[in-house]
N, C-alpha and C. Protein backbone atom coordinates (compact mmCIF):
# COMPACT_ATOMS: atom_id res chain seq x y z
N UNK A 1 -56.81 -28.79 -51.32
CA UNK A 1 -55.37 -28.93 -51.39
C UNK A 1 -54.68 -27.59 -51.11
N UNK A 2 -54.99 -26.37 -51.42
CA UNK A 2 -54.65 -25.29 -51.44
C UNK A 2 -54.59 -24.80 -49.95
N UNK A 3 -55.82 -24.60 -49.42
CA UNK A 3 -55.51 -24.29 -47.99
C UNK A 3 -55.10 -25.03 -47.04
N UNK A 4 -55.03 -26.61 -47.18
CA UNK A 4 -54.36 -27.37 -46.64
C UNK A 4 -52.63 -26.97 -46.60
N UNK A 5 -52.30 -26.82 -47.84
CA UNK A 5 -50.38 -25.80 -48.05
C UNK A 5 -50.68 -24.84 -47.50
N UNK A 6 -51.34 -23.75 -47.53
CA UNK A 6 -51.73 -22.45 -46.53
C UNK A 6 -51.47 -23.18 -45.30
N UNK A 7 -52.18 -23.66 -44.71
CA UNK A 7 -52.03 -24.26 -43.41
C UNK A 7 -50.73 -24.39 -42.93
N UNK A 8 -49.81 -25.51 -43.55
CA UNK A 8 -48.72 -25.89 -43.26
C UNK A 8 -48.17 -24.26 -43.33
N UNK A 9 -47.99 -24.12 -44.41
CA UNK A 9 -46.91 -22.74 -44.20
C UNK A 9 -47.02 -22.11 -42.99
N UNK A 10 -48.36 -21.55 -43.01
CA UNK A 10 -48.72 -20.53 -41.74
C UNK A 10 -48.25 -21.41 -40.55
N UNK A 11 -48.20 -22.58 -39.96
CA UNK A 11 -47.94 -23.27 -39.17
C UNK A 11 -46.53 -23.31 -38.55
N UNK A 12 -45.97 -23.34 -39.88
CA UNK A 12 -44.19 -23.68 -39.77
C UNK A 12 -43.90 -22.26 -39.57
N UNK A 13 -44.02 -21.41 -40.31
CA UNK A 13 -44.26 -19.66 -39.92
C UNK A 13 -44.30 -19.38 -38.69
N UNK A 14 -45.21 -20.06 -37.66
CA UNK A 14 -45.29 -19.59 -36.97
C UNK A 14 -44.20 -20.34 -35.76
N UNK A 15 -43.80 -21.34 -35.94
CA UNK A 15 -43.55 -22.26 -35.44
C UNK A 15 -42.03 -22.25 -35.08
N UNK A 16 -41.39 -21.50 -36.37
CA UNK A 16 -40.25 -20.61 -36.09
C UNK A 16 -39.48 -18.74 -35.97
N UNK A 17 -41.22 -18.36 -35.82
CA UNK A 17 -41.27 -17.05 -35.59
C UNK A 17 -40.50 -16.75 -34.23
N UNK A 18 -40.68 -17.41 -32.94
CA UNK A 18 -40.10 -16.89 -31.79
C UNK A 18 -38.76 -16.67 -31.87
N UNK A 19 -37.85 -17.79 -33.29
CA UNK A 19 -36.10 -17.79 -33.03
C UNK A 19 -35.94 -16.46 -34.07
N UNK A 20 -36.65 -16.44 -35.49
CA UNK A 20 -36.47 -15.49 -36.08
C UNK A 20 -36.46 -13.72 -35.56
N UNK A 21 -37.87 -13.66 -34.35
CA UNK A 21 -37.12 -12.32 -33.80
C UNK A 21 -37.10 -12.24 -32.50
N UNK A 22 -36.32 -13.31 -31.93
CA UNK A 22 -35.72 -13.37 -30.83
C UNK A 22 -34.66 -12.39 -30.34
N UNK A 23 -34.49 -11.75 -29.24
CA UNK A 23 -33.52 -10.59 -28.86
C UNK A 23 -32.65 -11.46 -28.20
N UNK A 24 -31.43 -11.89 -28.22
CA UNK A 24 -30.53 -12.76 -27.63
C UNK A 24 -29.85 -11.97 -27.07
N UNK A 25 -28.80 -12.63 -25.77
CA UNK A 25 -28.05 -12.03 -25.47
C UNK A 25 -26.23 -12.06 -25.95
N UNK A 26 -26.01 -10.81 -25.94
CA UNK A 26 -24.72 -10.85 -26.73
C UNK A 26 -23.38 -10.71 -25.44
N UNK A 27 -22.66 -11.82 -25.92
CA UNK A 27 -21.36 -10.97 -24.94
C UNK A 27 -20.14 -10.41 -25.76
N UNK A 28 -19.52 -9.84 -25.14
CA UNK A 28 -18.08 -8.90 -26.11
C UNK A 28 -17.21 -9.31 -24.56
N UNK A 29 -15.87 -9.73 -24.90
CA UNK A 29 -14.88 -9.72 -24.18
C UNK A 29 -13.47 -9.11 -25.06
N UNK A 30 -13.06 -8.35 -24.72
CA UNK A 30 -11.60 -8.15 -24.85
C UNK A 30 -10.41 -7.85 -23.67
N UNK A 31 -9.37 -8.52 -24.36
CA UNK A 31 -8.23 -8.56 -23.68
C UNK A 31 -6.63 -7.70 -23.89
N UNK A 32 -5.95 -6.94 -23.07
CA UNK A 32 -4.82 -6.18 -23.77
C UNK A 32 -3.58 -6.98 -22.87
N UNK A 33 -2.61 -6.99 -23.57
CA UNK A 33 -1.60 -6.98 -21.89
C UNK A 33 -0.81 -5.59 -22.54
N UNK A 34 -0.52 -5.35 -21.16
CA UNK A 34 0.16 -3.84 -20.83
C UNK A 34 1.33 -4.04 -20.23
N UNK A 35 2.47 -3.45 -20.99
CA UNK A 35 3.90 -3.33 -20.34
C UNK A 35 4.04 -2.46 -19.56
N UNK A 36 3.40 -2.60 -18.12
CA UNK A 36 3.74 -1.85 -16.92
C UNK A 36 2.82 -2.82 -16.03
N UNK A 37 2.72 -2.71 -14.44
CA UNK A 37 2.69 -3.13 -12.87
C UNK A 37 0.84 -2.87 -13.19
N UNK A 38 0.19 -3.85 -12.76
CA UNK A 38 -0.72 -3.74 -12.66
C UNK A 38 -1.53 -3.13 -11.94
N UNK A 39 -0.63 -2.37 -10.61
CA UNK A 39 -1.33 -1.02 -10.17
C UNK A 39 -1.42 -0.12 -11.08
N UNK A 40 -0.48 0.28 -11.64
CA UNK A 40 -0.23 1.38 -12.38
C UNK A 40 -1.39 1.14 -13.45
N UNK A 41 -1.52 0.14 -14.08
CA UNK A 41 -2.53 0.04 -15.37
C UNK A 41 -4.03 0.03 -14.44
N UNK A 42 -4.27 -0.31 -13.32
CA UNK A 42 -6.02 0.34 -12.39
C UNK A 42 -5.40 1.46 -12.44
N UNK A 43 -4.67 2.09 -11.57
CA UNK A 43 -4.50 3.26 -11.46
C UNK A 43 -4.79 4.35 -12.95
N UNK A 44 -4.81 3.74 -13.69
CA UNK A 44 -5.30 4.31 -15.25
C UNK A 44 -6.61 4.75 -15.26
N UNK A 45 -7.27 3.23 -15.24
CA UNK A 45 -8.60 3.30 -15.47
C UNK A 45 -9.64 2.84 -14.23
N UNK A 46 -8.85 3.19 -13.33
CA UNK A 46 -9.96 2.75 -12.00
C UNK A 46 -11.41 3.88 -11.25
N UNK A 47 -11.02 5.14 -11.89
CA UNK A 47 -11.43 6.19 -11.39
C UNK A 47 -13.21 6.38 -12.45
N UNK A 48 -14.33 6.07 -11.76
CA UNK A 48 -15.65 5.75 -12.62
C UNK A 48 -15.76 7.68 -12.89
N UNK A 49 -15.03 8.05 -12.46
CA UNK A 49 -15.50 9.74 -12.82
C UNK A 49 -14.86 10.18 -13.91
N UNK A 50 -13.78 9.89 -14.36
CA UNK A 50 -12.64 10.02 -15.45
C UNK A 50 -12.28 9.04 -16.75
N UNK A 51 -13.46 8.64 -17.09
CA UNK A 51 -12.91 7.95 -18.14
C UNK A 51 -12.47 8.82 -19.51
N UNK A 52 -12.60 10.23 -19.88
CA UNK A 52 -11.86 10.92 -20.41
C UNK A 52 -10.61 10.81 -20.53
N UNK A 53 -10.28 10.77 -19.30
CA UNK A 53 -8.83 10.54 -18.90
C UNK A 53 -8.03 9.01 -19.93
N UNK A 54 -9.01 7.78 -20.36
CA UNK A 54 -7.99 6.65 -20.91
C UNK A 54 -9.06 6.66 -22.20
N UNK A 55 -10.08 6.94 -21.98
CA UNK A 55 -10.79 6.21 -23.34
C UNK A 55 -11.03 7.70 -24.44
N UNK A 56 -10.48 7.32 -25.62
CA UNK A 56 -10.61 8.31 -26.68
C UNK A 56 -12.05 9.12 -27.47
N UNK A 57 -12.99 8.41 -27.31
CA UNK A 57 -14.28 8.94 -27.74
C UNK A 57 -14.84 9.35 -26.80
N UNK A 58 -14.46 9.59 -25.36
CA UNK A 58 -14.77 10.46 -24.47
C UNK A 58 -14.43 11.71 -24.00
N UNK A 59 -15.25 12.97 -24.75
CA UNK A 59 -14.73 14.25 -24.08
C UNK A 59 -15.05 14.22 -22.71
N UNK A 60 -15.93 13.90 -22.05
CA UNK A 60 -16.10 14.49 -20.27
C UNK A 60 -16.79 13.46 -19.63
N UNK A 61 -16.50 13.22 -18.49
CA UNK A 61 -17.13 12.59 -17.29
C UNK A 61 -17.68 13.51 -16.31
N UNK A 62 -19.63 13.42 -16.42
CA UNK A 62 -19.83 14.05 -14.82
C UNK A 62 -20.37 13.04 -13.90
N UNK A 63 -19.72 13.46 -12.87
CA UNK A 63 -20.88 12.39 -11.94
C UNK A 63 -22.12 13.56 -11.46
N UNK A 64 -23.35 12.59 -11.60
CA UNK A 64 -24.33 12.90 -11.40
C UNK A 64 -24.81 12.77 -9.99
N UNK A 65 -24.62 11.66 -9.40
CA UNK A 65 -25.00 11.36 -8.20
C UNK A 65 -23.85 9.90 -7.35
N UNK A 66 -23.69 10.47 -6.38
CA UNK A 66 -22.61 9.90 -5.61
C UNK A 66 -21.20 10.49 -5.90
N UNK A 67 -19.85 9.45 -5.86
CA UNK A 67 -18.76 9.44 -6.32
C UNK A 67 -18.16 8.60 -5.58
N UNK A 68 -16.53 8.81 -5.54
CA UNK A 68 -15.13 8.31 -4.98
C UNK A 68 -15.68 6.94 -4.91
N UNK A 69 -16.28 6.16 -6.68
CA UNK A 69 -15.67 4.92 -6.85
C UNK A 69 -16.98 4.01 -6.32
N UNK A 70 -17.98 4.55 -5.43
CA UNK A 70 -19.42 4.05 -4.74
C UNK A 70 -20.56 3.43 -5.58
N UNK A 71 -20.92 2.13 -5.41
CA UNK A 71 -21.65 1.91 -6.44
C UNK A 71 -22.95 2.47 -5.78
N UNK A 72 -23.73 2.51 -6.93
CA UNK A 72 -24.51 3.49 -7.20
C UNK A 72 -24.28 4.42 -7.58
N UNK A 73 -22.91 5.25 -7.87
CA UNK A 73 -22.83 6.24 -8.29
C UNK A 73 -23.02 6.71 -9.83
N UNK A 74 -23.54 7.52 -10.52
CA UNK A 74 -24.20 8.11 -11.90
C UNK A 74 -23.36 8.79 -12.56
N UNK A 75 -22.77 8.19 -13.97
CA UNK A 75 -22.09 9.46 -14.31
C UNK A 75 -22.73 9.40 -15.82
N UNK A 76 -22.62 10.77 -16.34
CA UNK A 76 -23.21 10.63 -17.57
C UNK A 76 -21.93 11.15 -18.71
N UNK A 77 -21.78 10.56 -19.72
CA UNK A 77 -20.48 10.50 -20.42
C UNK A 77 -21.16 11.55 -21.93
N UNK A 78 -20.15 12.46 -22.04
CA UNK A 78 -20.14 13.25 -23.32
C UNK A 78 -19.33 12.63 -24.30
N UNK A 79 -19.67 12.35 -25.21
CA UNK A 79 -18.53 12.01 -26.58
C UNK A 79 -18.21 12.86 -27.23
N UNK A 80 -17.01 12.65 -27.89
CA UNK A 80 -16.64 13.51 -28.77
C UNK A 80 -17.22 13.57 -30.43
N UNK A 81 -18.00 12.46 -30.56
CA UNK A 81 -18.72 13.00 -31.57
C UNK A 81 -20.35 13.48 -31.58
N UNK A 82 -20.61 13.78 -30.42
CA UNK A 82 -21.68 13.85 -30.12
C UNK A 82 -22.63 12.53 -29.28
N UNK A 83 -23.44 13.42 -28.24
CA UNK A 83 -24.65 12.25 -27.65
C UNK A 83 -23.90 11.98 -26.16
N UNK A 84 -24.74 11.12 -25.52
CA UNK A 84 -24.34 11.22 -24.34
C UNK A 84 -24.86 9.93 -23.82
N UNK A 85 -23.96 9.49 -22.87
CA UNK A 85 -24.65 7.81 -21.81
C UNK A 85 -24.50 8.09 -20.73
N UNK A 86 -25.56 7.60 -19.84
CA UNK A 86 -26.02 7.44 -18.86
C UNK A 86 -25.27 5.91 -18.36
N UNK A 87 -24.74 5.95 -16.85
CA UNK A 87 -23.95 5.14 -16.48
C UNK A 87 -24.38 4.82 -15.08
N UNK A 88 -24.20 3.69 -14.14
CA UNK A 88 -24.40 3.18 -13.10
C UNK A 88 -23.34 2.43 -12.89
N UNK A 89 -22.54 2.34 -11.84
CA UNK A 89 -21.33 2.06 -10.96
C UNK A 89 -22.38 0.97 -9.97
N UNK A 90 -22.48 -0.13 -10.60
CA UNK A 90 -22.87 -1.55 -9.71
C UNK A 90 -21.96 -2.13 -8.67
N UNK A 91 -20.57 -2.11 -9.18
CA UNK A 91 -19.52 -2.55 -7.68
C UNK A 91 -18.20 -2.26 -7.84
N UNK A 92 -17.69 -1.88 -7.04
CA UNK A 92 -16.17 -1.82 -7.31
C UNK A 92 -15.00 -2.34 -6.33
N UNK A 93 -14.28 -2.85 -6.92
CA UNK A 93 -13.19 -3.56 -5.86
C UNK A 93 -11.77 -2.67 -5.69
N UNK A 94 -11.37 -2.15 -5.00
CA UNK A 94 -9.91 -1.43 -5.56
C UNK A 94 -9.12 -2.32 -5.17
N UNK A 95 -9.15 -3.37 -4.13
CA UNK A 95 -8.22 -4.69 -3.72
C UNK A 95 -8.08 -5.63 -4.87
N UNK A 96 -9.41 -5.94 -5.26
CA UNK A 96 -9.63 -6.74 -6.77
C UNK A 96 -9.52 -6.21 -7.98
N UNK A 97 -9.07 -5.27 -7.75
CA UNK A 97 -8.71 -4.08 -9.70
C UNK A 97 -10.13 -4.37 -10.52
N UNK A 98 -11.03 -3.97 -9.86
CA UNK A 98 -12.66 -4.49 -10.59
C UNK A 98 -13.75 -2.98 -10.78
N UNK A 99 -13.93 -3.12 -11.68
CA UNK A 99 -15.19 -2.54 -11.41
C UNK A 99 -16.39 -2.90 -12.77
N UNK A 100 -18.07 -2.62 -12.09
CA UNK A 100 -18.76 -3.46 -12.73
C UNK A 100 -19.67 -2.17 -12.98
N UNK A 101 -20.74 -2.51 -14.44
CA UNK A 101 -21.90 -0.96 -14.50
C UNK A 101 -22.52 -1.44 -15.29
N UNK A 102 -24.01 -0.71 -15.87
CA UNK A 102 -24.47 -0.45 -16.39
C UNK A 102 -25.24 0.76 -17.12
N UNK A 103 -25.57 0.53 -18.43
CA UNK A 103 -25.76 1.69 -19.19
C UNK A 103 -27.11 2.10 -18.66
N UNK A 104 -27.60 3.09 -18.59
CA UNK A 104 -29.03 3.42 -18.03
C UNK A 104 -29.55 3.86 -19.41
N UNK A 105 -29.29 4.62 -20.17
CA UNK A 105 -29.48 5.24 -21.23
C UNK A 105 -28.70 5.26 -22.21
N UNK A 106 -28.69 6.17 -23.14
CA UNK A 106 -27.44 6.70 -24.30
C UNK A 106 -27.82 6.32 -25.56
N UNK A 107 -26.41 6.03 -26.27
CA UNK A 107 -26.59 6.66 -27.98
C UNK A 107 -26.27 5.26 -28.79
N UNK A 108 -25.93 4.67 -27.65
CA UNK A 108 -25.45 3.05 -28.14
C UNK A 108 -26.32 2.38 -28.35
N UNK A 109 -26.55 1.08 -29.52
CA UNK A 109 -27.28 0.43 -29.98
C UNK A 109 -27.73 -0.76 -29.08
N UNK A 110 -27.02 -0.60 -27.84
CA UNK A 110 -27.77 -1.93 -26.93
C UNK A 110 -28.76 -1.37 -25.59
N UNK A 111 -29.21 -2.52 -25.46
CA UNK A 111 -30.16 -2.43 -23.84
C UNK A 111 -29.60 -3.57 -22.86
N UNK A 112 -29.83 -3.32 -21.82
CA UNK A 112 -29.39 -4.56 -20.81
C UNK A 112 -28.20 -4.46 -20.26
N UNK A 113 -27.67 -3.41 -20.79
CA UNK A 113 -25.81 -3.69 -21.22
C UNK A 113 -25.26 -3.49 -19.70
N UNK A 114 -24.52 -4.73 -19.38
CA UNK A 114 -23.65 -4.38 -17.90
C UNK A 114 -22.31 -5.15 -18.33
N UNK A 115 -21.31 -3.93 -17.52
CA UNK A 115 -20.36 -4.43 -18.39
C UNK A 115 -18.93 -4.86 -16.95
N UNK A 116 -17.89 -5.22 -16.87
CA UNK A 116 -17.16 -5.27 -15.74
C UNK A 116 -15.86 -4.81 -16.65
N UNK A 117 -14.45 -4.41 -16.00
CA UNK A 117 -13.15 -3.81 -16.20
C UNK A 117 -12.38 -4.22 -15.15
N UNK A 118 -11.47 -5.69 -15.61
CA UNK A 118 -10.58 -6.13 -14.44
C UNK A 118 -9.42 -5.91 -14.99
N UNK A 119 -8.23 -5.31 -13.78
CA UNK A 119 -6.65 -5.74 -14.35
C UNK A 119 -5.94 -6.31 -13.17
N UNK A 120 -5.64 -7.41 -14.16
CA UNK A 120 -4.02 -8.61 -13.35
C UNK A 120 -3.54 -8.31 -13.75
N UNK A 121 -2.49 -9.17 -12.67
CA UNK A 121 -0.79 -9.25 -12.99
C UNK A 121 -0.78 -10.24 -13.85
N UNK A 122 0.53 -9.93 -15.05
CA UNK A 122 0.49 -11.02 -16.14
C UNK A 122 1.96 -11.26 -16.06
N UNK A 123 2.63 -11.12 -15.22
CA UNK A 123 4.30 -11.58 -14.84
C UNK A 123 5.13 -9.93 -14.67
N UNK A 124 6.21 -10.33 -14.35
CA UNK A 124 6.96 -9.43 -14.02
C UNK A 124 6.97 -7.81 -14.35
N UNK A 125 6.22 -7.17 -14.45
CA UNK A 125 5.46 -5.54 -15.04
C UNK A 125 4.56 -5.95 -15.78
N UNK A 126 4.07 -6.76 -16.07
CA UNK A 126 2.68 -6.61 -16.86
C UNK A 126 1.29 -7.03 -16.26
N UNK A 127 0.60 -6.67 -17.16
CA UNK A 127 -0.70 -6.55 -16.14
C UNK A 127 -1.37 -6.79 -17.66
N UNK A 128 -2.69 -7.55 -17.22
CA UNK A 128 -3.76 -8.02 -18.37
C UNK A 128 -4.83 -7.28 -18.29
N UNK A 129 -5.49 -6.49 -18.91
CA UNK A 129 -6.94 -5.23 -18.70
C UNK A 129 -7.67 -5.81 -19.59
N UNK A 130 -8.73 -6.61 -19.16
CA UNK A 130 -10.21 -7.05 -19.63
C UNK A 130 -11.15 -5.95 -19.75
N UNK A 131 -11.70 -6.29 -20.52
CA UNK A 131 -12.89 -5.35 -20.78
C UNK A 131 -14.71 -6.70 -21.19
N UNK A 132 -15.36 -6.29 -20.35
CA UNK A 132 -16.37 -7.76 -20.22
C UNK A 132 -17.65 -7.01 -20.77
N UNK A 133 -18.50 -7.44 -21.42
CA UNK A 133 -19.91 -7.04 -21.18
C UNK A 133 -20.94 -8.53 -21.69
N UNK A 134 -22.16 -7.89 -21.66
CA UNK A 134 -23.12 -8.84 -21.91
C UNK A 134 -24.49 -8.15 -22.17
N UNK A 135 -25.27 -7.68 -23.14
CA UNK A 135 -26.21 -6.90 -23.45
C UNK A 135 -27.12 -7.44 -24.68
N UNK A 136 -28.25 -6.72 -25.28
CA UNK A 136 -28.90 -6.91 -25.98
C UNK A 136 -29.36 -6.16 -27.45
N UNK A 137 -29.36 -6.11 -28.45
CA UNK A 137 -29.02 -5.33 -29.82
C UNK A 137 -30.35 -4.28 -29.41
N UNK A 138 -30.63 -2.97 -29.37
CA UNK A 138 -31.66 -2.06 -29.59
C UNK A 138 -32.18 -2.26 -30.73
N UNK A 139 -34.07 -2.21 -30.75
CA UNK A 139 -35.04 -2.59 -31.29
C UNK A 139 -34.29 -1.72 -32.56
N UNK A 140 -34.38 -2.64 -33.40
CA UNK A 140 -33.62 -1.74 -34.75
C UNK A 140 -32.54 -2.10 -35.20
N UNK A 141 -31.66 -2.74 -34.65
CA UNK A 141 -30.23 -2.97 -34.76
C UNK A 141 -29.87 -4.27 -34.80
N UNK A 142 -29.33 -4.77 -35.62
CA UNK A 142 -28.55 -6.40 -35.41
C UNK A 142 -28.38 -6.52 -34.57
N UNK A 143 -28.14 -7.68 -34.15
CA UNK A 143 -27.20 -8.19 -33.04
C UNK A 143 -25.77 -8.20 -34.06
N UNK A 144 -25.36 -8.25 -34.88
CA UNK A 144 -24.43 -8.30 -35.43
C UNK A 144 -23.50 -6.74 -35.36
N UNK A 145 -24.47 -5.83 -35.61
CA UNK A 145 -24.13 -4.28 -35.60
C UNK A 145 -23.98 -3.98 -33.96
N UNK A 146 -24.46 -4.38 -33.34
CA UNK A 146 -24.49 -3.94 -32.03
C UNK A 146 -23.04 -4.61 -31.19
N UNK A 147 -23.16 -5.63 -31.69
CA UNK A 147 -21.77 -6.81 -31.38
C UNK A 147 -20.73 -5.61 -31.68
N UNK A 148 -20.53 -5.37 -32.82
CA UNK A 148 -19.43 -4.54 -33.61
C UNK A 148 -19.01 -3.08 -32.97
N UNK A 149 -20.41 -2.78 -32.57
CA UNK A 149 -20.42 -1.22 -32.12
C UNK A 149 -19.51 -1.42 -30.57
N UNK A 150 -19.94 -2.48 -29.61
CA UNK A 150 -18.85 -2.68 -28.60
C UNK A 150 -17.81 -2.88 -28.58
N UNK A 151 -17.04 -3.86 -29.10
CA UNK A 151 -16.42 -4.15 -30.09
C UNK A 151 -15.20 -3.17 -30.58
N UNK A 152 -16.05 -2.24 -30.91
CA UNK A 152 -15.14 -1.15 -31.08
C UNK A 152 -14.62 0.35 -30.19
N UNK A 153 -16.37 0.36 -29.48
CA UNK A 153 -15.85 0.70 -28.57
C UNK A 153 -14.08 0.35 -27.14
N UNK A 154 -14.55 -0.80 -26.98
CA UNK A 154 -13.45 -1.72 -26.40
C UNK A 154 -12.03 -1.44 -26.84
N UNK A 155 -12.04 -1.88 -28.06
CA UNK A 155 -10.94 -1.86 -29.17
C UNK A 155 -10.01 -0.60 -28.54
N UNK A 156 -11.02 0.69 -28.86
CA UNK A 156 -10.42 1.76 -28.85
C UNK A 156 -9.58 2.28 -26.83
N UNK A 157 -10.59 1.84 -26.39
CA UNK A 157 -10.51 2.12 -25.00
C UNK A 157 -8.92 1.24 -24.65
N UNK A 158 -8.90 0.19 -24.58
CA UNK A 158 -7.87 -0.76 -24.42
C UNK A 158 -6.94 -0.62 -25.19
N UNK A 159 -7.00 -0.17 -26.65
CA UNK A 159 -5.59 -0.25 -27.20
C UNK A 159 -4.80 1.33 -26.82
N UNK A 160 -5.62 2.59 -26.47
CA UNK A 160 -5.39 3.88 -26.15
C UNK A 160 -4.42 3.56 -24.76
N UNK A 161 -5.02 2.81 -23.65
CA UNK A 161 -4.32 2.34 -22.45
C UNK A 161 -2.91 1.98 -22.94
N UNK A 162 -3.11 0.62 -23.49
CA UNK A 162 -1.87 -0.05 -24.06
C UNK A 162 -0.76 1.23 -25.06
N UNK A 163 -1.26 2.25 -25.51
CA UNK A 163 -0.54 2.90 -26.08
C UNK A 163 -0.33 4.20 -24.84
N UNK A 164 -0.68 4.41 -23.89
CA UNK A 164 -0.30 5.09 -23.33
C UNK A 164 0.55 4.80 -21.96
N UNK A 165 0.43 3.50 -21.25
CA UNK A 165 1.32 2.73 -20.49
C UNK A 165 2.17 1.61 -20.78
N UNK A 166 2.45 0.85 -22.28
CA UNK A 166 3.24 0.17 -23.12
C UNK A 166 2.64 -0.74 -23.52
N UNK A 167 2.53 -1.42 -24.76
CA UNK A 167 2.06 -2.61 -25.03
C UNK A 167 2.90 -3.34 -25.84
């Protein structure tokens, strides 16, 4: 009787081991609208060499390899509280206010992570700035914590815009 219940357990154990540490994929979307022309709000954040320039936890942008906006191009990002990411410029549209990347490296709790940055027109001066990704929690980390950590990243990036071209 005894190892027969051993059995079952170990069975069912195992049986829902693959969902228990399954690495899923996570997405984060956020949305701002901005009181100004939706050139003007790319014209913000269209430049893959300068994100210093809109997003607040960024002291410096270098590009590493390439530039002027080329995918493939490498930039590696300094923060202001320390650590550094590694970046890849996958595509960019300047007709389509787009651009798409991924993290190569860094200090952030995900892997996989590719993320896109579109802005429309949302009526008469305003313009809508998405912020998209889709990634995976680093061995160690929730998916819950990792969710959050973008999340906030985003938060900060988009509401800094919105406070610096109107929201």
């Amino acid at each position: 009787m005894r190892i027969r219940l051993y059995t079952l357990v170990a069975a069912a154990a195992l049986a829902f081991a693959p969902t228990a540490f399954a690495n899923h994929t996570i997405k984060v979307s956020k949305s701002v609208t901005v009181n100004a022309p939706a050139d003007k709000v790319w014209a913000e954040v269209k430049d893959f060499g300068a994100l210093q320039n809109w997003h607040p936890a960024v002291e410096s942008t270098k590009i590493d390899k390439g530039g002027d906006n080329k995918p493939g191009t490498v930039r590696t990002l300094s923060l202001k509280g320390g650590g550094n990411i590694t970046e890849t410029l996958t595509a960019y549209s300047d007709k389509g206010r787009s651009q798409s990347y991924k993290i190569n490296e860094g200090v952030l709790p995900v892997a996989g992570y590719t993320s896109t940055i579109t802005v429309k027109p949302a009526g008469k001066d305003k313009a809508t700035l998405s912020w998209t990704s889709s990634f995976k929690a680093k061995a160690g980390t929730s998916d819950a914590d990792a969710k959050k950590t973008i999340e906030g990243v985003y938060d900060a990036g988009l509401g800094n815009v919105q406070k610096k071209l109107g929201g």
